[in-house]
Protein backbone atom coordinates (compact mmCIF):
# COMPACT_ATOMS: atom_id res chain seq x y z
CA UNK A 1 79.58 103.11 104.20
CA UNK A 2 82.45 102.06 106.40
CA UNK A 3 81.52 98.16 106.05
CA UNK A 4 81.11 98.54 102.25
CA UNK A 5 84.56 99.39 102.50
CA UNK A 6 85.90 97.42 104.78
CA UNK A 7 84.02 94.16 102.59
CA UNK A 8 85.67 95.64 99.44
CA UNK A 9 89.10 95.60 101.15
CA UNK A 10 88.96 92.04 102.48
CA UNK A 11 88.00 91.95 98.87
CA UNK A 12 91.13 92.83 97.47
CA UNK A 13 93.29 91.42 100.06
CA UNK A 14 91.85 87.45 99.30
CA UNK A 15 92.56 88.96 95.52
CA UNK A 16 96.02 90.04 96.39
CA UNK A 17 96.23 85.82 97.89
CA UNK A 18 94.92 84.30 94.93
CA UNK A 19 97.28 86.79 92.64
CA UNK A 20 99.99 85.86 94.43
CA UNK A 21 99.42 81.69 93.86
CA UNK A 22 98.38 82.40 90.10
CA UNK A 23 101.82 84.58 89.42
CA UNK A 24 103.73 81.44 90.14
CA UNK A 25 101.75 79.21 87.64
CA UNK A 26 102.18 82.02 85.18
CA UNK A 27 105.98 82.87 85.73
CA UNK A 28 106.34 79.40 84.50
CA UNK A 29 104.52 80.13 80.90
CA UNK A 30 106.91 81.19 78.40
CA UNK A 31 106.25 85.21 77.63
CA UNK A 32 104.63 84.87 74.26
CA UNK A 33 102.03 82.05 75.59
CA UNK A 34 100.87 84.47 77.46
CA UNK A 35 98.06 86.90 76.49
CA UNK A 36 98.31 90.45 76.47
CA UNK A 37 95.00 91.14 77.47
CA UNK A 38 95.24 88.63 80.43
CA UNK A 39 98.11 89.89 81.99
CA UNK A 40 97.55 93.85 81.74
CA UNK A 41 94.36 93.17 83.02
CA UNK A 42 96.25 90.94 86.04
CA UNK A 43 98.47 93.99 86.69
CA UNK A 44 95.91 96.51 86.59
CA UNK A 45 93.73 94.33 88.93
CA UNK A 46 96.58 93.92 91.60
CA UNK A 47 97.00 97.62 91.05
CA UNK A 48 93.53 98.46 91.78
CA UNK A 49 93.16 96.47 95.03
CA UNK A 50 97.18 97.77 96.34
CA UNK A 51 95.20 101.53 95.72
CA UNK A 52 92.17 100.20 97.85
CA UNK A 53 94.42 99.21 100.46
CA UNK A 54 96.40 102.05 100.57
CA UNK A 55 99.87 100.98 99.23
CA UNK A 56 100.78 103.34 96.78
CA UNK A 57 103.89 102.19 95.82
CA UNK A 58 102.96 98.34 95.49
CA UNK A 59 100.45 99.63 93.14
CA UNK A 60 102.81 101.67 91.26
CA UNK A 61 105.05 98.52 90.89
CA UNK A 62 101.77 96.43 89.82
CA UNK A 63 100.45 98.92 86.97
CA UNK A 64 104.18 99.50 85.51
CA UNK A 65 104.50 96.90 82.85
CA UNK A 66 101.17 98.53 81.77
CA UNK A 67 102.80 101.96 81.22
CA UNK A 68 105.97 100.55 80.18
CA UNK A 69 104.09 99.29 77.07
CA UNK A 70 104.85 100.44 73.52
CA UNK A 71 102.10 102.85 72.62
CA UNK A 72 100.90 100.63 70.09
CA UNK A 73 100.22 97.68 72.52
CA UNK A 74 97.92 100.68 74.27
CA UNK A 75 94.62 99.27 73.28
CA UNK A 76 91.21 100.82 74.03
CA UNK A 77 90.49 99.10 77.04
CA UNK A 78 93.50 99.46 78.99
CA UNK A 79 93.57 103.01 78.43
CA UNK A 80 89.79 103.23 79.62
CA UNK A 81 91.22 100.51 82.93
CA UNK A 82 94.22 103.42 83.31
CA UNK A 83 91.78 105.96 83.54
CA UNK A 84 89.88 104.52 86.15
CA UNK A 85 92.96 103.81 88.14
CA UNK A 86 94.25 107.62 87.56
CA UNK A 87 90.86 108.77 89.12
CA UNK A 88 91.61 106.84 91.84
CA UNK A 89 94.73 108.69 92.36
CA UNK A 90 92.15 111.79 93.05
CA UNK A 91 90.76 110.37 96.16
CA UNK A 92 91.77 109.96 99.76
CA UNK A 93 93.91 109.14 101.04
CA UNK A 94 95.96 110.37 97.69
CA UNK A 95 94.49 113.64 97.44
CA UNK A 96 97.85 115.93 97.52
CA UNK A 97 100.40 113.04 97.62
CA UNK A 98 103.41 114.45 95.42
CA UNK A 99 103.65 110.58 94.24
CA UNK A 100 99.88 110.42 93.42
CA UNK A 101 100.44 113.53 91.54
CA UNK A 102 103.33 111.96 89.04
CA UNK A 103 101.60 108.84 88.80
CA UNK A 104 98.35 110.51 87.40
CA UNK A 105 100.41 112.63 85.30
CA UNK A 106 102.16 109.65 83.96
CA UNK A 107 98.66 107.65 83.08
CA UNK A 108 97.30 110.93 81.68
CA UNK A 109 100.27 111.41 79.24
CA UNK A 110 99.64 107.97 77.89
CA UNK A 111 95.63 108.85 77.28
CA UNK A 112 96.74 111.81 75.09
C-alpha cells in the first residue's frame, strides 16, 4: 500500500509541475476565452493532488474559485468533483483538523 501511495504522490507532484507551466499560458488568455469546465476542473485537479500531499491550505486556495462560483455556474459535475474532494477531507491526515472541518462544511453547503 505504501508504494501505491507514494507512486500516486510523485503523481501529483509532476501534476503540480506541469500545472504550474500551463497557468502561465492560461493567465495570458483573456477570462471569457476560457472555458468554464476547463478551468474548474484545473482547480479542482491542483486541489486534489495539494490534499494528496498534505497541504491543506494550498488546496483550499486551489478549489476557491470553485466555491466562489455563483450557484448557477454549479453544474452537475463539479458538484459530484466537490464531493469527492469533501470526502477527502474525512481521511488522514484531516480526520479532526478544525480547518478540514469548515472546508467540508463549506463544500457540503454548496451540495444542498
Amino acid at each position: 500500500m505504501t508504494g501505491l501511495i507514494q507512486r500516486e504522490r510523485d503523481r501529483c507532484r509532476a501534476g503540480r509541475r506541469r500545472r504550474g507551466r500551463g497557468d502561465r499560458d492560461w493567465g495570458a488568455r483573456a477570462p471569457e476565452s476560457r472555458p468554464l469546465d476547463d478551468e474548474a476542473l484545473a482547480h479542482d485537479y491542483l486541489g486534489t493532488a495539494h490534499l494528496l500531499l498534505g497541504d491543506l491550505d494550498a488546496a483550499t486556495t486551489a478549489i476557491r474559485p470553485i466555491l466562489d462560483l455563483p450557484a448557477d455556474r454549479q453544474i452537475s459535475w463539479i458538484k459530484k468533483r466537490l464531493g469527492r474532494f469533501a470526502g477527502m477531507l474525512r481521511t488522514e491526515p484531516y480526520t479532526g483538523s478544525p480547518a478540514a472541518d469548515d472546508l467540508y462544511d463549506e463544500i457540503r453547503a454548496l451540495a444542498a
